[in-house]
Protein backbone atom coordinates (compact mmCIF):
# COMPACT_ATOMS: atom_id res chain seq x y z
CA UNK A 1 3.70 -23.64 9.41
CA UNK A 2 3.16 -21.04 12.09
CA UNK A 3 1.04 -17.72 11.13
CA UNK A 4 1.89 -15.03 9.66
CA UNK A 5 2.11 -12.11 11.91
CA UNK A 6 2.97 -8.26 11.78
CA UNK A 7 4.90 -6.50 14.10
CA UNK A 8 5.62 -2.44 13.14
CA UNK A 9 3.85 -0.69 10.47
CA UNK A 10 5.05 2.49 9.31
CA UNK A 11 3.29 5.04 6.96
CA UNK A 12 3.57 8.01 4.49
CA UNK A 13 0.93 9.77 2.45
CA UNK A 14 1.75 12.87 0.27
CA UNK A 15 -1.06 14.69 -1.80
CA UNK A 16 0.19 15.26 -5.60
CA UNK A 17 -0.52 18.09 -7.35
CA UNK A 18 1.37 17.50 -10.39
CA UNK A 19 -1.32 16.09 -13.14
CA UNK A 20 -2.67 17.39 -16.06
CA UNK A 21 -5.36 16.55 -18.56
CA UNK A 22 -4.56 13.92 -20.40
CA UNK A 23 -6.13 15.62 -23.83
CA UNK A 24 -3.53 18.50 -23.32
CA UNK A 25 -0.62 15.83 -23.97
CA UNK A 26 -1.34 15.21 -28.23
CA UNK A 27 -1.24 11.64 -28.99
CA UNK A 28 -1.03 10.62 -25.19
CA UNK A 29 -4.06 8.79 -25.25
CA UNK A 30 -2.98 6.77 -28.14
CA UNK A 31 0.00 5.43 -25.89
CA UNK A 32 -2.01 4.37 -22.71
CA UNK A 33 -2.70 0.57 -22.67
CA UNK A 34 -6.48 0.78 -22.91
CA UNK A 35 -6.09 -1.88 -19.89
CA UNK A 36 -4.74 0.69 -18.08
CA UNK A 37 -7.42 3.56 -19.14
CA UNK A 38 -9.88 1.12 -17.72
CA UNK A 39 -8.18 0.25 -14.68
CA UNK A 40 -8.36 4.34 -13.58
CA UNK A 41 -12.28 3.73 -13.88
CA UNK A 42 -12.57 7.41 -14.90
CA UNK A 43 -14.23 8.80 -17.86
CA UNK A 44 -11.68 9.66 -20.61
CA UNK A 45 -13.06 13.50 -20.97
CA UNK A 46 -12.63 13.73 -16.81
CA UNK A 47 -9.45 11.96 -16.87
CA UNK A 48 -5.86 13.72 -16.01
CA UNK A 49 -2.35 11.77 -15.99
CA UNK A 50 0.83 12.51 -13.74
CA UNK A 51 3.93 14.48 -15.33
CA UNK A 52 6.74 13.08 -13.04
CA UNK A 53 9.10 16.04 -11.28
CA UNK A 54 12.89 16.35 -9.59
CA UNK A 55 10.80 17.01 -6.34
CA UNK A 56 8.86 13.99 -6.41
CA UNK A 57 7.92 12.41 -2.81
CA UNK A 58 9.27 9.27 -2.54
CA UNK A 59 7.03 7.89 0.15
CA UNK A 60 8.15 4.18 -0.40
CA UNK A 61 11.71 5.58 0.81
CA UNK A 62 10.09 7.00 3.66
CA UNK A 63 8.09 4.48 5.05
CA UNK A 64 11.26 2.13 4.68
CA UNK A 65 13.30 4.58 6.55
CA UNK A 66 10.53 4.96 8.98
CA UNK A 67 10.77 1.19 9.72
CA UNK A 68 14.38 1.21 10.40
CA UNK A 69 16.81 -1.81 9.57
CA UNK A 70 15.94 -4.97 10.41
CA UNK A 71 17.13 -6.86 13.45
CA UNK A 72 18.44 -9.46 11.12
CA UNK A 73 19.11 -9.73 7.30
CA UNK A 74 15.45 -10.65 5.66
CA UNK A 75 13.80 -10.13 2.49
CA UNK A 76 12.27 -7.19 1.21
CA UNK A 77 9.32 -7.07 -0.54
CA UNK A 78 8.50 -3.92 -3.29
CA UNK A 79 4.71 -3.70 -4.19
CA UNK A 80 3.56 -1.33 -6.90
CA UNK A 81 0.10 -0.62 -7.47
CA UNK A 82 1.16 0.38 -10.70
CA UNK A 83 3.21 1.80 -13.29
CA UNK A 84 6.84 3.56 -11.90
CA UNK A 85 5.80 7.30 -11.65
CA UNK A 86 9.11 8.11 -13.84
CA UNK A 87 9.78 5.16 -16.54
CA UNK A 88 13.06 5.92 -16.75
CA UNK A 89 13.89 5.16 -12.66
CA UNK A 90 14.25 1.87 -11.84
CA UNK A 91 12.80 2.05 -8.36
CA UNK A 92 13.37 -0.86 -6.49
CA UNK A 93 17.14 -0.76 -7.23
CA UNK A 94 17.40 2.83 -6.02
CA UNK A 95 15.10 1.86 -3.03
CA UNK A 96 17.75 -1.37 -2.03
CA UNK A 97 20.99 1.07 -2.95
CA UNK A 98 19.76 3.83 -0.70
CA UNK A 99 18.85 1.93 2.18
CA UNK A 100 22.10 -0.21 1.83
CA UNK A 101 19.54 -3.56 2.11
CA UNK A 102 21.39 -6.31 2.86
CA UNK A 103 19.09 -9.00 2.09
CA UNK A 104 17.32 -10.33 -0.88
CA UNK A 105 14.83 -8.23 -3.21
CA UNK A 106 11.73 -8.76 -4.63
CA UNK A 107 9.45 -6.37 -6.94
CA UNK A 108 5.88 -7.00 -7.66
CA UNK A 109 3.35 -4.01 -9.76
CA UNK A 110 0.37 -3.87 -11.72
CA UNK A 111 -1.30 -5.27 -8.99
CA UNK A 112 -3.70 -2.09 -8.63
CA UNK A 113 -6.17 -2.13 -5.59
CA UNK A 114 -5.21 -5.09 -4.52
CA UNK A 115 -1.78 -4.46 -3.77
CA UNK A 116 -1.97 -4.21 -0.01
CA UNK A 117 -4.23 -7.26 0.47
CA UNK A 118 -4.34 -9.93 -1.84
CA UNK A 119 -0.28 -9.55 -1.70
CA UNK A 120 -0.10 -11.91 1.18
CA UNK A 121 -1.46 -14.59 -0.40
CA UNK A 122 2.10 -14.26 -1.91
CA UNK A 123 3.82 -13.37 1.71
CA UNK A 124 2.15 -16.32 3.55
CA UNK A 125 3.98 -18.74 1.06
CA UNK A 126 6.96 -16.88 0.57
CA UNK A 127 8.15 -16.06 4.09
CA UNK A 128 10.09 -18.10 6.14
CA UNK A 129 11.06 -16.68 9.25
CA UNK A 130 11.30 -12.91 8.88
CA UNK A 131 10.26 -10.12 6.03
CA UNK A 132 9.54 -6.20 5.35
CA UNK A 133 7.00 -5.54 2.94
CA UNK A 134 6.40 -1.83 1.17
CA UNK A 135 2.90 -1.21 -0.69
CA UNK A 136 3.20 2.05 -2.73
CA UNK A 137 0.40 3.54 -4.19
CA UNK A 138 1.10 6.63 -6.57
CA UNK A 139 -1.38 6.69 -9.07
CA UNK A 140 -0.86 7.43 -12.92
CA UNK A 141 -4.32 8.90 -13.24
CA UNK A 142 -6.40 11.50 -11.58
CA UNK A 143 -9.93 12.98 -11.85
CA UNK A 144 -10.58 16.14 -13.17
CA UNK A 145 -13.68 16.26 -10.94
CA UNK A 146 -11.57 15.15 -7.42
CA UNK A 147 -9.35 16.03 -5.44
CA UNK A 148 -5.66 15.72 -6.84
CA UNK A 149 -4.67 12.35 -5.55
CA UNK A 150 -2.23 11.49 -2.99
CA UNK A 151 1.03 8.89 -2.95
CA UNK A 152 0.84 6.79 -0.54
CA UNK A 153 2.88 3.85 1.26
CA UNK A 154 2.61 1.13 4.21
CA UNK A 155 5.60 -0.51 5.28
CA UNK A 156 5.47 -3.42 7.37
CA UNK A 157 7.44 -6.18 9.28
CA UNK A 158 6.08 -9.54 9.04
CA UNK A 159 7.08 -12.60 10.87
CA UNK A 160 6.16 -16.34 11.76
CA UNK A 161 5.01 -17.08 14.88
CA UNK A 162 3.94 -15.05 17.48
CA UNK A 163 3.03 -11.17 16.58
CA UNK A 164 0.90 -8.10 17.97
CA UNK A 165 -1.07 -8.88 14.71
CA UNK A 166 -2.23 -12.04 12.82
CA UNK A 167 -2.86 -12.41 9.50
CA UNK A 168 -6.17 -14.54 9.48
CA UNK A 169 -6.77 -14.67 5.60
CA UNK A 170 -7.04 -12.67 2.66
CA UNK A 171 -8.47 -12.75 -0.71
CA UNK A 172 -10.28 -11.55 -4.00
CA UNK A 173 -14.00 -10.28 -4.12
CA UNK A 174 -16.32 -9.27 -1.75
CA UNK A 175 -15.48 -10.32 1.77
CA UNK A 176 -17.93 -12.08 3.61
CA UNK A 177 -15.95 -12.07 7.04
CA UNK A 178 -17.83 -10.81 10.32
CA UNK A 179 -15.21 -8.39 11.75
CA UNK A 180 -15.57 -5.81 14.57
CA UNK A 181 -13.75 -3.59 12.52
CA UNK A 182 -13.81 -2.86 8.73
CA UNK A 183 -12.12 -0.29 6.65
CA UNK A 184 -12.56 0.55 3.30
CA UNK A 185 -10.67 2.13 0.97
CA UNK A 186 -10.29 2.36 -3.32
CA UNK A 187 -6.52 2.10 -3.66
CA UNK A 188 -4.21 -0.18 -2.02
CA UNK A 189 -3.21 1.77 0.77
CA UNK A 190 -6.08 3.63 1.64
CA UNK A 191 -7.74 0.79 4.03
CA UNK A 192 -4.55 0.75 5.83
CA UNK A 193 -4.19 4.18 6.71
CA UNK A 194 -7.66 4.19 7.72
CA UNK A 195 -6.19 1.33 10.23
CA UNK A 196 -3.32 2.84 11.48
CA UNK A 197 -5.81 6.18 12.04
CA UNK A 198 -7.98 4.22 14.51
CA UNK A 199 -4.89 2.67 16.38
CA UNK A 200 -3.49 5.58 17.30
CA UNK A 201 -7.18 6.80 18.10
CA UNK A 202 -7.05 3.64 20.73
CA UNK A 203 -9.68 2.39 18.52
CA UNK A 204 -8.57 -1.10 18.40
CA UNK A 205 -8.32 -3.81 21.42
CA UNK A 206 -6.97 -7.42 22.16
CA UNK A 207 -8.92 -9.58 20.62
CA UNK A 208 -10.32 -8.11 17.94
CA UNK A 209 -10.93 -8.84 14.67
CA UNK A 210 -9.89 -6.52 11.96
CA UNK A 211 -11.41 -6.59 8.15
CA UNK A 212 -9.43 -4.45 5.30
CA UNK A 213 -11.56 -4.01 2.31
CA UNK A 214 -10.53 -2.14 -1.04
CA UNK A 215 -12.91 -1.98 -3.51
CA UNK A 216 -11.00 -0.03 -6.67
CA UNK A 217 -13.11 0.92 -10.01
CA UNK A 218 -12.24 -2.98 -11.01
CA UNK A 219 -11.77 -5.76 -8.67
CA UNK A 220 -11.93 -5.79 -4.64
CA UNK A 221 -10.03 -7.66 -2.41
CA UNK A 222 -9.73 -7.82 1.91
CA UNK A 223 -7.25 -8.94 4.38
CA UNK A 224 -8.52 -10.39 7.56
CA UNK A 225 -5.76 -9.68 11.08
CA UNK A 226 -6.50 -10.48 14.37
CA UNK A 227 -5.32 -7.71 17.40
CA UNK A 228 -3.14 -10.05 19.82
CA UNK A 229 -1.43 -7.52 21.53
CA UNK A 230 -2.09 -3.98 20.33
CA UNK A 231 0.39 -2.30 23.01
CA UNK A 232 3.53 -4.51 21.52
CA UNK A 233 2.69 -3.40 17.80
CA UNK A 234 5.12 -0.17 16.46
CA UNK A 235 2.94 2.64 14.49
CA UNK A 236 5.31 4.47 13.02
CA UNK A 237 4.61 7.89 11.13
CA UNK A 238 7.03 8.80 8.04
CA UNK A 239 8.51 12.18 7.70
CA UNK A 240 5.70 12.66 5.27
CA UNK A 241 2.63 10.85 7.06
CA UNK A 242 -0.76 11.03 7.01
CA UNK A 243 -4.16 9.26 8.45
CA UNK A 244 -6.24 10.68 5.71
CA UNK A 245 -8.35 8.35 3.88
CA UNK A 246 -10.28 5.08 3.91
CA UNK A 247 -13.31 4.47 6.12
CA UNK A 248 -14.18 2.47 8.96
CA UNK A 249 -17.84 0.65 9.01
């Protein structure tokens, strides 16, 4: 079976201001799977917890928008780092009803960190011909001695064949791939922006070799692409975008 490629990535990053400590919310801690309390690899004195709003950014709307319909009818692919930020939305339904998708759907979460590289483990079996992936990233915990996190969200268009980028490999742990580029990052996203920072910098050539590394309070994970034709790929910015985050080295 040919590669798997990547031909437009689009991306939106918000900074969320809405969290609050979680020992202000009586019996709160009590309801958190302590799975989940251990996933946020902050201490439980330090540690805050998002109050959904009206005004919430949906970035995985905007990165989907950003990417524009497809050329032809292809699956789209929802991937949740976690928990919905409102448990009473059911997101990827309003996601396919407001875009008017007209292919098939499928939602993956939970996958924390690793949701924007081990994911294509799943995508290099699963595609056929054509696909749009969306990674969102809008974490249910925050540190009280950080910066308020941000939501976050990288849309892409994947394909068989020939693409501006090739997906080389991809996988759980500590990479041990030479690349001549490496970003790093702690949530799912985070390496990508870093990515799409130093392409639009000009960073990035032909021939390259391109490592994404996350490395989240738990598990790490890295995606390996190769630059075939930097010029042909599509960065696209959402109406909420922003480069912020990750680190190249």
């Amino acid at each position: 079976m040919p590669e798997l490629g990547i031909d437009t990535i689009a991306f939106a990053a918000a900074r969320r201001e809405e969290y609050v400590p979680l020992s202000t919310l009586p019996g709160a801690a009590d309801l958190v799977p302590p799975e989940r309390l251990a996933a946020a690899g902050i201490p439980l004195s330090r540690l805050m917890v998002r109050i959904p709003e009206d005004d919430d950014v949906d970035v995985a709307a905007e990165v989907l928008a950003a990417l524009g319909p497809p050329a032809v009818p292809q699956p789209l692919f929802f991937v949740r780092s976690g928990p919905l930020r409102d448990p009473n939305v059911a997101a990827l339904a309003g996601l396919v009803h407001r875009s008017g998708w007209a292919g098939e759907d499928v939602g993956l979460s939970h996958l924390d960190e690793l949701g924007g590289t081990a994911v294509f483990g799943l995508l290099e079996w699963a595609v056929e011909s054509e696909a749009t992936a969306v990674v969102c990233d809008e974490p249910l915990f925050a540190d009280t001695a950080g910066a308020h996190p941000r939501f976050a969200a990288i849309g892409l268009r994947v394909r068989r064949g020939a693409a501006a980028l090739t997906v080389s490999g991809c996988g759980e742990g500590k990479p041990a791939l030479a690349a001549g580029h490496r970003f790093t990052g702690r949530g799912p996203c985070d390496a990508w922006l870093a990515f799409c920072a130093a392409l639009a910098e000009g960073v990035v050539a032909d021939g390259d070799r391109v490592l994404l590394h996350t490395r989240g309070p738990l598990r790490e994970g890295w995606l390996s692409l190769l630059a075939v034709d930097v010029s042909a790929l599509r960065l696209v910015p959402a109406a909420t975008a922003s480069l912020l985050g990750g680190r190249s080295g």
